[in-house]
PDB file of N, CA and C in Angstrom:
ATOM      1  N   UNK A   1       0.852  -1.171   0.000  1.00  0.00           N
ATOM      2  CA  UNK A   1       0.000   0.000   0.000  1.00  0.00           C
ATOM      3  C   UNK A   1       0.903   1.240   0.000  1.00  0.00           C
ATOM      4  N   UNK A   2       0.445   2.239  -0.438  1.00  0.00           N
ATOM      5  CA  UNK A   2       1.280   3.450  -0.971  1.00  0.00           C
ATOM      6  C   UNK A   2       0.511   4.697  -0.336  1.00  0.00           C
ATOM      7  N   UNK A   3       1.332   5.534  -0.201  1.00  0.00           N
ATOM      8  CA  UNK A   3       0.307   7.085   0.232  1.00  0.00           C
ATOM      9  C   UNK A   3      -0.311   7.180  -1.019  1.00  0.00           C
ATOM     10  N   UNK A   4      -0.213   7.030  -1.856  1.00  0.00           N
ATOM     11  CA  UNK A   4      -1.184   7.596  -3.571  1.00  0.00           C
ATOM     12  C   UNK A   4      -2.232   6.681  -3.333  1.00  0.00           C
ATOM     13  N   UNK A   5      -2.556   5.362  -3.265  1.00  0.00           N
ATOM     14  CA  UNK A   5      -2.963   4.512  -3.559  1.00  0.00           C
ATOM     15  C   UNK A   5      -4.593   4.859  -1.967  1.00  0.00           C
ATOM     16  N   UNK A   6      -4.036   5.156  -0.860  1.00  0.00           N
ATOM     17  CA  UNK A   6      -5.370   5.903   0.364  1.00  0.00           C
ATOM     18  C   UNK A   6      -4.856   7.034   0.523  1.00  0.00           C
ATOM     19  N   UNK A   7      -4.989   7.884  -0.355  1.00  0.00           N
ATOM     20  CA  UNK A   7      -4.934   9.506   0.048  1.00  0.00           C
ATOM     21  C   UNK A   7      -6.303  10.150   0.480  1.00  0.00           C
ATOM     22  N   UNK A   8      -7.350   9.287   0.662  1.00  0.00           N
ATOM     23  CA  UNK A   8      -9.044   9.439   1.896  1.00  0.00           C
ATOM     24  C   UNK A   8      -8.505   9.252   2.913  1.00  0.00           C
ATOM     25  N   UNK A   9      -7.295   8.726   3.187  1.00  0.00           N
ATOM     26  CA  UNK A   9      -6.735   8.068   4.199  1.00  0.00           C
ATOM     27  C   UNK A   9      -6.063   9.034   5.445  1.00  0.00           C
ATOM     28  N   UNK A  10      -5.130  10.232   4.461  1.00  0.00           N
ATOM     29  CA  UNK A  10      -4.594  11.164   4.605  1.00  0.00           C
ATOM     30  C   UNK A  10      -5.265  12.151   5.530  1.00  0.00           C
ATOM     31  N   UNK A  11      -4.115  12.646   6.596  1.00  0.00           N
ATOM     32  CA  UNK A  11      -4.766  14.199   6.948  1.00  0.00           C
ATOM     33  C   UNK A  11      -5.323  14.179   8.239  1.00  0.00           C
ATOM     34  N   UNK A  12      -5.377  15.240   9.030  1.00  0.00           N
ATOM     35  CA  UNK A  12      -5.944  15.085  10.034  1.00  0.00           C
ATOM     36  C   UNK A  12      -5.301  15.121  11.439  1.00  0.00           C
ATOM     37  N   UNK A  13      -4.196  14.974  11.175  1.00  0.00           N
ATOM     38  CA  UNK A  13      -3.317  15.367  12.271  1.00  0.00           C
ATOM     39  C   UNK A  13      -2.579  16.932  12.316  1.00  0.00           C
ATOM     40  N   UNK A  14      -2.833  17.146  13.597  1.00  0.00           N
ATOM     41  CA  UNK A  14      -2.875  18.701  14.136  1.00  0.00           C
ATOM     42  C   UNK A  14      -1.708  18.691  15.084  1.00  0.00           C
ATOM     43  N   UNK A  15      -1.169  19.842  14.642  1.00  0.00           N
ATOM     44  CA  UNK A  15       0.107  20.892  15.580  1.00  0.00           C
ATOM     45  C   UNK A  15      -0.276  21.853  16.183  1.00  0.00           C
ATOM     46  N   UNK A  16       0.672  22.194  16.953  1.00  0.00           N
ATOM     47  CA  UNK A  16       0.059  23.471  18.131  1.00  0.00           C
ATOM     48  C   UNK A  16       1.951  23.807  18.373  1.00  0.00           C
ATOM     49  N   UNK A  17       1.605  25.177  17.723  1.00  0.00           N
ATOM     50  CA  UNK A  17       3.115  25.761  17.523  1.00  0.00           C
ATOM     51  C   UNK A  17       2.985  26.943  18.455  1.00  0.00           C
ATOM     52  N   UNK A  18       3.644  27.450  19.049  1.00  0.00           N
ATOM     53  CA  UNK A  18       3.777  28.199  20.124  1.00  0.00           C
ATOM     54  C   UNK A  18       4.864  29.190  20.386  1.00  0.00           C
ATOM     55  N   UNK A  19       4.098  30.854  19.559  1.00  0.00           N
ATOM     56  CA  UNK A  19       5.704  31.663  19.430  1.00  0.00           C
ATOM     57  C   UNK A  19       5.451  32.581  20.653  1.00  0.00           C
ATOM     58  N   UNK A  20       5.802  32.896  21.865  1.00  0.00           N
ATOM     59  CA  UNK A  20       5.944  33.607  22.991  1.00  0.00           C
ATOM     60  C   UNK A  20       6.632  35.107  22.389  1.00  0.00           C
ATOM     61  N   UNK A  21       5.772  35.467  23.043  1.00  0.00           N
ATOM     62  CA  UNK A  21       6.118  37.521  22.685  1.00  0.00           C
ATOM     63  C   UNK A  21       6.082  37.082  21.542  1.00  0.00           C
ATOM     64  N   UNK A  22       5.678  36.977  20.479  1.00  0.00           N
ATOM     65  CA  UNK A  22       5.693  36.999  18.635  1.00  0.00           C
ATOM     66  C   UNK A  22       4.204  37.552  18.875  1.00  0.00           C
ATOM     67  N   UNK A  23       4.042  39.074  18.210  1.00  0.00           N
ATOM     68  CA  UNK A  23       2.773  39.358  17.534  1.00  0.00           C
ATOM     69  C   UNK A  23       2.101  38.770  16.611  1.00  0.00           C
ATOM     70  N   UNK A  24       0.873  38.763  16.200  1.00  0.00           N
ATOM     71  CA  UNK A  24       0.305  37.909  15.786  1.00  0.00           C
ATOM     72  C   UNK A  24       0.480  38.304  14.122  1.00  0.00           C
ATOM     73  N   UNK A  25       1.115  39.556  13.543  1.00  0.00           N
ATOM     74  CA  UNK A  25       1.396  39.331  11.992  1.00  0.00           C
ATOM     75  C   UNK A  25       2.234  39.069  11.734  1.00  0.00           C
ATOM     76  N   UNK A  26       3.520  38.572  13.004  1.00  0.00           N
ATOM     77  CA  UNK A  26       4.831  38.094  12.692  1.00  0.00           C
ATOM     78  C   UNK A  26       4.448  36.947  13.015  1.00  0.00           C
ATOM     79  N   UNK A  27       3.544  36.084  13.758  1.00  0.00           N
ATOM     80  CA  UNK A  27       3.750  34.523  13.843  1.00  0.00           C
ATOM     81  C   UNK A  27       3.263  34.113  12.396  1.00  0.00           C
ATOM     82  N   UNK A  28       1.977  34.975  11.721  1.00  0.00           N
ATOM     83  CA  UNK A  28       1.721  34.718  10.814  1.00  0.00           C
ATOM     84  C   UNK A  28       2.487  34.331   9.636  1.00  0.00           C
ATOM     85  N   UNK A  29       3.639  35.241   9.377  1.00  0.00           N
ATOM     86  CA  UNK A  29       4.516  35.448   8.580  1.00  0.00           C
ATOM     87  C   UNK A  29       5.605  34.122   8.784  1.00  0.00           C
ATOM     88  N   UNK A  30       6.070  33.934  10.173  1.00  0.00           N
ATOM     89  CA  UNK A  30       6.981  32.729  10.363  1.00  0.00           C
ATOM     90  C   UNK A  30       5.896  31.714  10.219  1.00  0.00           C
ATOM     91  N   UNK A  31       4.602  31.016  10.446  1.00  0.00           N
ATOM     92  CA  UNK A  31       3.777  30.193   9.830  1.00  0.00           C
ATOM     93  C   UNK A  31       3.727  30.030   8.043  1.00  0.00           C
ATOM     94  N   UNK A  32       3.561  31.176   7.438  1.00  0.00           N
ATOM     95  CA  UNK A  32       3.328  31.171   5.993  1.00  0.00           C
ATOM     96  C   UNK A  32       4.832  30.886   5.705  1.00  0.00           C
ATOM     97  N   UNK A  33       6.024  31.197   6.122  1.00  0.00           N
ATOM     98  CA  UNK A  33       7.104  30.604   5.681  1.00  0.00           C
ATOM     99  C   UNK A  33       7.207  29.623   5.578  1.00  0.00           C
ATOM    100  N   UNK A  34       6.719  28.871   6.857  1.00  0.00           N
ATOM    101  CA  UNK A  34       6.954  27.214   7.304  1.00  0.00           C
ATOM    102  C   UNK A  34       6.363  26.909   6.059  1.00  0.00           C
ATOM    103  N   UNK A  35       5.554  26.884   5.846  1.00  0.00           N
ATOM    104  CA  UNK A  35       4.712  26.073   4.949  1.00  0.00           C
ATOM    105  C   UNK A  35       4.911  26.259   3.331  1.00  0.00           C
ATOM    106  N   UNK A  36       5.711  27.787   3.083  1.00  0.00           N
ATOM    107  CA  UNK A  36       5.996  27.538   1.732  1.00  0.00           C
ATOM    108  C   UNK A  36       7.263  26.940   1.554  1.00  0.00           C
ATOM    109  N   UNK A  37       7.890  26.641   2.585  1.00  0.00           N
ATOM    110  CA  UNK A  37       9.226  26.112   2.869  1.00  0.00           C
ATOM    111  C   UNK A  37       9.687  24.637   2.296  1.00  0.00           C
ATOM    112  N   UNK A  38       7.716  24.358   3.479  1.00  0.00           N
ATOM    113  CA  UNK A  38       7.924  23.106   3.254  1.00  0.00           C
ATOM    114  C   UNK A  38       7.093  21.926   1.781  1.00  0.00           C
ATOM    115  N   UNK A  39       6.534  23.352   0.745  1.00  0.00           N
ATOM    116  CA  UNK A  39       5.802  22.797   0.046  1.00  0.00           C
ATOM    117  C   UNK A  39       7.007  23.132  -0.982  1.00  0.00           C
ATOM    118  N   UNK A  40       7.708  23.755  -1.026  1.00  0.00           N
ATOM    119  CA  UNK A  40       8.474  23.503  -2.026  1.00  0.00           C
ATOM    120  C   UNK A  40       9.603  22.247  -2.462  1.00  0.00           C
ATOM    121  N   UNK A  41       9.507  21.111  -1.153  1.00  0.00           N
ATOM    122  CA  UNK A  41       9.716  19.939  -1.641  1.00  0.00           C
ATOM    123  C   UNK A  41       8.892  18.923  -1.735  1.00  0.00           C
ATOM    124  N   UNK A  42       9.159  17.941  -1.967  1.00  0.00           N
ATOM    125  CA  UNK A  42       8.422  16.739  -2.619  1.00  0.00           C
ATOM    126  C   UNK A  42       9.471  15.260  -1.616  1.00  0.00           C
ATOM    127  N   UNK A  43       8.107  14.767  -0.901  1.00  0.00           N
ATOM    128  CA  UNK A  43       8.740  13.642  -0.230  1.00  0.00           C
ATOM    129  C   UNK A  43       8.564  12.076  -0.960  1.00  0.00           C
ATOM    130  N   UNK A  44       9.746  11.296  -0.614  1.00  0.00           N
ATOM    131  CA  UNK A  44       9.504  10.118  -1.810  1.00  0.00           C
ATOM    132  C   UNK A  44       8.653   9.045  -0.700  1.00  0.00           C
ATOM    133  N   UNK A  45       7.706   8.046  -1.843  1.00  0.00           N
ATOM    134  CA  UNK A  45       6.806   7.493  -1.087  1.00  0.00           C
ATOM    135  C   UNK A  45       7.010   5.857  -1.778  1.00  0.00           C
ATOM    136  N   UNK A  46       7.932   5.177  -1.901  1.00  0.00           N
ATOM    137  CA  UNK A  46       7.666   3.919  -2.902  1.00  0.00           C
ATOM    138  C   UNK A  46       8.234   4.254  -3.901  1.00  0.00           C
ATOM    139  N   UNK A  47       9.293   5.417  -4.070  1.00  0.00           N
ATOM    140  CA  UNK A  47       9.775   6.299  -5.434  1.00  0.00           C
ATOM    141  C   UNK A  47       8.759   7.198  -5.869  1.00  0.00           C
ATOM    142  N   UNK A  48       7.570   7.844  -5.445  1.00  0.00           N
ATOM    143  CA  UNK A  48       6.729   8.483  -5.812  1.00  0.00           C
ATOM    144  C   UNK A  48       6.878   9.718  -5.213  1.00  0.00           C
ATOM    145  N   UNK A  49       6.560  10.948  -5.989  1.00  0.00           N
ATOM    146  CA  UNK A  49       6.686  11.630  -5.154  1.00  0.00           C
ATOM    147  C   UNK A  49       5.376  12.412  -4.432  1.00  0.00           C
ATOM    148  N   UNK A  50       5.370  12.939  -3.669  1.00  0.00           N
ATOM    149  CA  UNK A  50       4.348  13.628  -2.340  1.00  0.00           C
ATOM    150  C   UNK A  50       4.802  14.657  -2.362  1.00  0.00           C
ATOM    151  N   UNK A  51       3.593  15.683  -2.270  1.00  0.00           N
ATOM    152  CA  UNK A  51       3.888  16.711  -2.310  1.00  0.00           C
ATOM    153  C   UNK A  51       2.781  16.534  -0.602  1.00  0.00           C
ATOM    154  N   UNK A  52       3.366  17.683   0.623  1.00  0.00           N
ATOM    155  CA  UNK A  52       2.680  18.062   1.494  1.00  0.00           C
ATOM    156  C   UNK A  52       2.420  19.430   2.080  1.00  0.00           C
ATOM    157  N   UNK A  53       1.346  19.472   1.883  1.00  0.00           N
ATOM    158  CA  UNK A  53       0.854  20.993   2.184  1.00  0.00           C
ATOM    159  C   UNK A  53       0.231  21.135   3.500  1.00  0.00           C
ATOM    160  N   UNK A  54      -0.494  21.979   4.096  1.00  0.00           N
ATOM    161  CA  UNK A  54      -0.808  22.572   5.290  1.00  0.00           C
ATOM    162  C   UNK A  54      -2.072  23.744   5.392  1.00  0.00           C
ATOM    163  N   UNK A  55      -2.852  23.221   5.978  1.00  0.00           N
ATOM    164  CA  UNK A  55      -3.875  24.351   6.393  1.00  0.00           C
ATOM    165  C   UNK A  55      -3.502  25.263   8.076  1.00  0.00           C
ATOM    166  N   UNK A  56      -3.406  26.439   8.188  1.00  0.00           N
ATOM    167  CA  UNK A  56      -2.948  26.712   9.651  1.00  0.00           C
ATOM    168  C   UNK A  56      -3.734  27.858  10.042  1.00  0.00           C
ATOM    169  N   UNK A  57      -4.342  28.062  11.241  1.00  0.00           N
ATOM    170  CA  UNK A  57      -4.856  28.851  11.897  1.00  0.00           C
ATOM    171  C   UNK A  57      -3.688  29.817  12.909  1.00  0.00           C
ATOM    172  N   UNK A  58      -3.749  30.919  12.999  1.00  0.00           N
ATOM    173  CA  UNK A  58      -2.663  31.601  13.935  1.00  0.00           C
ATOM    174  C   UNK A  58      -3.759  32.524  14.957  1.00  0.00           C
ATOM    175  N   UNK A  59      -3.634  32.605  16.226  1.00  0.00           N
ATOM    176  CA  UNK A  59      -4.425  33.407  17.242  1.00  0.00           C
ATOM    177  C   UNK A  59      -3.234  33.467  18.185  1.00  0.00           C
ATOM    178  N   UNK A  60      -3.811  35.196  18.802  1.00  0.00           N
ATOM    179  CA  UNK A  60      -2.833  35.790  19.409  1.00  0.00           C
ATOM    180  C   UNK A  60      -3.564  35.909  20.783  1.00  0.00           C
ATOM    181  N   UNK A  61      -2.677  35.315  21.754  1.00  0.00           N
ATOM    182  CA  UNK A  61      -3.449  34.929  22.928  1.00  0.00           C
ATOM    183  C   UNK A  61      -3.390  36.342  23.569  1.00  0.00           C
ATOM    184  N   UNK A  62      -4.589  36.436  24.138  1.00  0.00           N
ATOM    185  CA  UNK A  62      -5.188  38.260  24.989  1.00  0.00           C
ATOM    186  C   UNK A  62      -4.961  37.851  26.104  1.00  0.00           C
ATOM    187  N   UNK A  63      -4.275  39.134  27.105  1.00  0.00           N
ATOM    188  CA  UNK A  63      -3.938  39.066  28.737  1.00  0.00           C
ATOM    189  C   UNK A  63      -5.279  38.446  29.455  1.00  0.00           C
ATOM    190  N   UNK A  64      -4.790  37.116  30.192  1.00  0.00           N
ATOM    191  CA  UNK A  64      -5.836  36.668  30.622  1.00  0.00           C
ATOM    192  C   UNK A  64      -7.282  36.056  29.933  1.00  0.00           C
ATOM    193  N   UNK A  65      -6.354  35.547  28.848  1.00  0.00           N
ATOM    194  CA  UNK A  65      -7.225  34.671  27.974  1.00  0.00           C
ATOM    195  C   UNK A  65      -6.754  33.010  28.507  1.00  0.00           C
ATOM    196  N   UNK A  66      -8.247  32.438  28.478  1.00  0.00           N
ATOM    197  CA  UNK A  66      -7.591  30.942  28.750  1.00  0.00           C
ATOM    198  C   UNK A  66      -6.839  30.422  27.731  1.00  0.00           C
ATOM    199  N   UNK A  67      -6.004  29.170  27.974  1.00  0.00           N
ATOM    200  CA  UNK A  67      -5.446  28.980  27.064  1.00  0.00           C
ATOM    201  C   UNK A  67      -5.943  27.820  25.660  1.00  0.00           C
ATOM    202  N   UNK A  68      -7.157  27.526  26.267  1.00  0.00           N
ATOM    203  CA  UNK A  68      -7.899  26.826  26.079  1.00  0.00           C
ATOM    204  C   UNK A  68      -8.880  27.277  24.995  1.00  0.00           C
ATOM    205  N   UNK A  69      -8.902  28.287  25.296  1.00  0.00           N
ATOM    206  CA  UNK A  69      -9.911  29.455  24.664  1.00  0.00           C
ATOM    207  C   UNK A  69      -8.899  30.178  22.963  1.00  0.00           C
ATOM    208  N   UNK A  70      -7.881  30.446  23.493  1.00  0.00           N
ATOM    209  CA  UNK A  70      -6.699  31.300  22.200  1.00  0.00           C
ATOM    210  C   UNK A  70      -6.621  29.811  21.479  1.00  0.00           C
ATOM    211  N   UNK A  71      -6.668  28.580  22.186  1.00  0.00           N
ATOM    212  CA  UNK A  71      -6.180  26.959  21.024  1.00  0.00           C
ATOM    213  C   UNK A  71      -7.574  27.012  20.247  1.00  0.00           C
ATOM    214  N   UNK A  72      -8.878  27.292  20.990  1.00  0.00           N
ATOM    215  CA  UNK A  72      -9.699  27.009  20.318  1.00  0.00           C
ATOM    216  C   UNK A  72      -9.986  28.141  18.543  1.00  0.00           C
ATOM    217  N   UNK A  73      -9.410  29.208  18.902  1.00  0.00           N
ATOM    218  CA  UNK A  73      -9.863  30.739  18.305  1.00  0.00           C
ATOM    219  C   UNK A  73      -8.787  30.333  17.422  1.00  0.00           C
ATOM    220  N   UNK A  74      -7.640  29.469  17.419  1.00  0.00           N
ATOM    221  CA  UNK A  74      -6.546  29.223  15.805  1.00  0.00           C
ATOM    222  C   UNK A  74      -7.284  28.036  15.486  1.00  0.00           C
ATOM    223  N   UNK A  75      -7.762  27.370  16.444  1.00  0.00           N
ATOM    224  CA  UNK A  75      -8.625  25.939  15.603  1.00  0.00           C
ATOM    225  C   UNK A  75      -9.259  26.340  14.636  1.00  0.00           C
ATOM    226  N   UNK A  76     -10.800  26.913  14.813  1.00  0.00           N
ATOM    227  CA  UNK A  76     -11.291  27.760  13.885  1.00  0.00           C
ATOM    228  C   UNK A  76     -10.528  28.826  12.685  1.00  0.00           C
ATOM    229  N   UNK A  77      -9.602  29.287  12.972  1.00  0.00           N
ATOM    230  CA  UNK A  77      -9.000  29.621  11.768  1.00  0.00           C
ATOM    231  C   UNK A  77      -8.246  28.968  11.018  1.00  0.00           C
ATOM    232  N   UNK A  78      -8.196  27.735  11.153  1.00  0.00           N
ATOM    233  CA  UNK A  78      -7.420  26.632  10.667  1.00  0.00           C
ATOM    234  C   UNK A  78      -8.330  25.936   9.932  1.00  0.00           C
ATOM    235  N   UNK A  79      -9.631  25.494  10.513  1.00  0.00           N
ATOM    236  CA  UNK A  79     -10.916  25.093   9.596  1.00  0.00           C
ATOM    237  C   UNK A  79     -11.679  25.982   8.471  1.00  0.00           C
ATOM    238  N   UNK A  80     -11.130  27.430   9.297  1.00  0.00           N
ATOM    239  CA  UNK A  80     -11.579  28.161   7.640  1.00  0.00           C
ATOM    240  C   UNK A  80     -10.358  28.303   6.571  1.00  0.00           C
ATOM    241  N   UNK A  81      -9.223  28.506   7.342  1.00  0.00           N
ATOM    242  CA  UNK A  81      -8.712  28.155   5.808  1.00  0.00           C
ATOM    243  C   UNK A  81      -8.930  26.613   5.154  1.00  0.00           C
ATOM    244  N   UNK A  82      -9.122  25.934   5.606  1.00  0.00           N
ATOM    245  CA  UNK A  82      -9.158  24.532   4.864  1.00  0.00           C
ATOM    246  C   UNK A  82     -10.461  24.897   4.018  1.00  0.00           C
ATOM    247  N   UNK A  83     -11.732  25.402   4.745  1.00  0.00           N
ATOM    248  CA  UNK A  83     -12.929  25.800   3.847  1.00  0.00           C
ATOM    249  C   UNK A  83     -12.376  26.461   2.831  1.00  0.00           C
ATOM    250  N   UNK A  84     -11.633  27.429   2.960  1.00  0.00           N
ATOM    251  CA  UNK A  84     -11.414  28.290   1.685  1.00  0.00           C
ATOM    252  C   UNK A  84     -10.209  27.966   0.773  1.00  0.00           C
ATOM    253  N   UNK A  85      -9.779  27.066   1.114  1.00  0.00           N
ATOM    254  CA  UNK A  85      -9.109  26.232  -0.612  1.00  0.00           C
ATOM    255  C   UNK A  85      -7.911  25.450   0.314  1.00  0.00           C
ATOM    256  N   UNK A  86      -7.644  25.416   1.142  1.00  0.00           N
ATOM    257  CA  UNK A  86      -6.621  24.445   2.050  1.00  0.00           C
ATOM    258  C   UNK A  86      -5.583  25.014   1.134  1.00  0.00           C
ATOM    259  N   UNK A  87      -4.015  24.558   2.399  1.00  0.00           N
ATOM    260  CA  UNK A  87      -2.912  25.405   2.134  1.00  0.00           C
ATOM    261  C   UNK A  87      -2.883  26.589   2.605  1.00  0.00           C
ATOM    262  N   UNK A  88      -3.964  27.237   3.296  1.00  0.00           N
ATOM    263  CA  UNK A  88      -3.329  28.478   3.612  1.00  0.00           C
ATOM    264  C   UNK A  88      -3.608  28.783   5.313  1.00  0.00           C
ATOM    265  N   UNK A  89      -3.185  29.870   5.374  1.00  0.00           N
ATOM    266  CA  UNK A  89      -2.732  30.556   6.841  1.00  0.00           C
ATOM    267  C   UNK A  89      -3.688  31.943   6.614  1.00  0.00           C
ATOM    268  N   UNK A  90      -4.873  31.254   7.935  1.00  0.00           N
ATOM    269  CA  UNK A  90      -6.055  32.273   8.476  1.00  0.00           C
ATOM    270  C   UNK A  90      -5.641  33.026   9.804  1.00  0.00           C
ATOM    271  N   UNK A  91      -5.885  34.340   9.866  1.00  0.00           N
ATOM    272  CA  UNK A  91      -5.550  34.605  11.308  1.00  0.00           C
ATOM    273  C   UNK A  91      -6.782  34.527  12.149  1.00  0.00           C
ATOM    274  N   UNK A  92      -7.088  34.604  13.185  1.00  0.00           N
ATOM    275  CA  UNK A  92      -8.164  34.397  14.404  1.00  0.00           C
ATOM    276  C   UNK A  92      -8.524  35.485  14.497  1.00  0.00           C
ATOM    277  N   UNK A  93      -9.883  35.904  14.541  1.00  0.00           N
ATOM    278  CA  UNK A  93      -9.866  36.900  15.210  1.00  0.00           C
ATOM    279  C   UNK A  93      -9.640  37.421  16.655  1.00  0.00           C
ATOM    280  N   UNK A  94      -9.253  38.310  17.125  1.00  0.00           N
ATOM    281  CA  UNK A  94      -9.285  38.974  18.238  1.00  0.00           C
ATOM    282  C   UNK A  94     -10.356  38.522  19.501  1.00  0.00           C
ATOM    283  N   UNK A  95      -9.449  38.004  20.602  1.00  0.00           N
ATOM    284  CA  UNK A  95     -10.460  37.345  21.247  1.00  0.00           C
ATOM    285  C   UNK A  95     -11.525  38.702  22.379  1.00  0.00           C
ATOM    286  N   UNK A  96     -12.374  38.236  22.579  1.00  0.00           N
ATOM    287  CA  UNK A  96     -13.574  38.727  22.542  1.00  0.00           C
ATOM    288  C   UNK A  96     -12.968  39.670  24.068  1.00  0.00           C
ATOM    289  N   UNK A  97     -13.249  41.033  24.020  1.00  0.00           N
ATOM    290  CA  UNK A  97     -13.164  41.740  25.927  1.00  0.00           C
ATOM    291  C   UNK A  97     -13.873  40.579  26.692  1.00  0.00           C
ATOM    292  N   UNK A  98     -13.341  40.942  27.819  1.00  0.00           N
ATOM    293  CA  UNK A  98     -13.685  40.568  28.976  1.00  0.00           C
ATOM    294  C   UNK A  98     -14.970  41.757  29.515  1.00  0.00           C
ATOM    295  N   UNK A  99     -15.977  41.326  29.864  1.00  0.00           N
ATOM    296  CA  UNK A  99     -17.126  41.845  30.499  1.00  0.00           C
ATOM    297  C   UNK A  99     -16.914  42.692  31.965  1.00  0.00           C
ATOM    298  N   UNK A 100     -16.701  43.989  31.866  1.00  0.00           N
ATOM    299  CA  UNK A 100     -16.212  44.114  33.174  1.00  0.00           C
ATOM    300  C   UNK A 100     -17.353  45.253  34.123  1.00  0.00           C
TER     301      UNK A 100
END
């Protein structure tokens, strides 16, 4: 069996990358690197080659945001870029004030 042969098979496994003090249009930017970095090679599979790409969500965690809450807010931007053509890097929006 070959990756070509169950590529339904493919996908689905999730990272959680974590840039401390990085604003959120510079993690963006070191994210969109990663990934054109890593699509510009081709991995061999059986002598075949694979190409692997990446859908990624980036959220910028707010003072006294759970952390639970900022994983969930790049999840969602990670599912919309996959909605909107996969391969790319969505940012989160801005997590919501606190009610005070």
């Amino acid at each position: 069996m070959t990756l070509s042969d169950h590529k339904d098979l493919m996908g689905g496994e999730e990272f959680l990358i974590i840039l401390p003090n990085t604003p959120l249009d510079e993690a963006a930017q070191i994210v969109t690197r990663l990934q054109r970095s890593l699509t510009k090679k081709y991995f061999l599979d059986n002598n075949e080659k694979v190409l692997i790409t990446f859908s990624a969500g980036v959220a910028e965690r707010a003072a006294g945001e759970p952390q639970e809450a900022a994983i969930g807010r790049a999840d969602s931007a990670m599912y919309e870029a996959k909605r909107s053509g996969k391969n790319r890097v969505c940012l989160a929006p801005a997590a919501p004030a606190e009610a005070g």
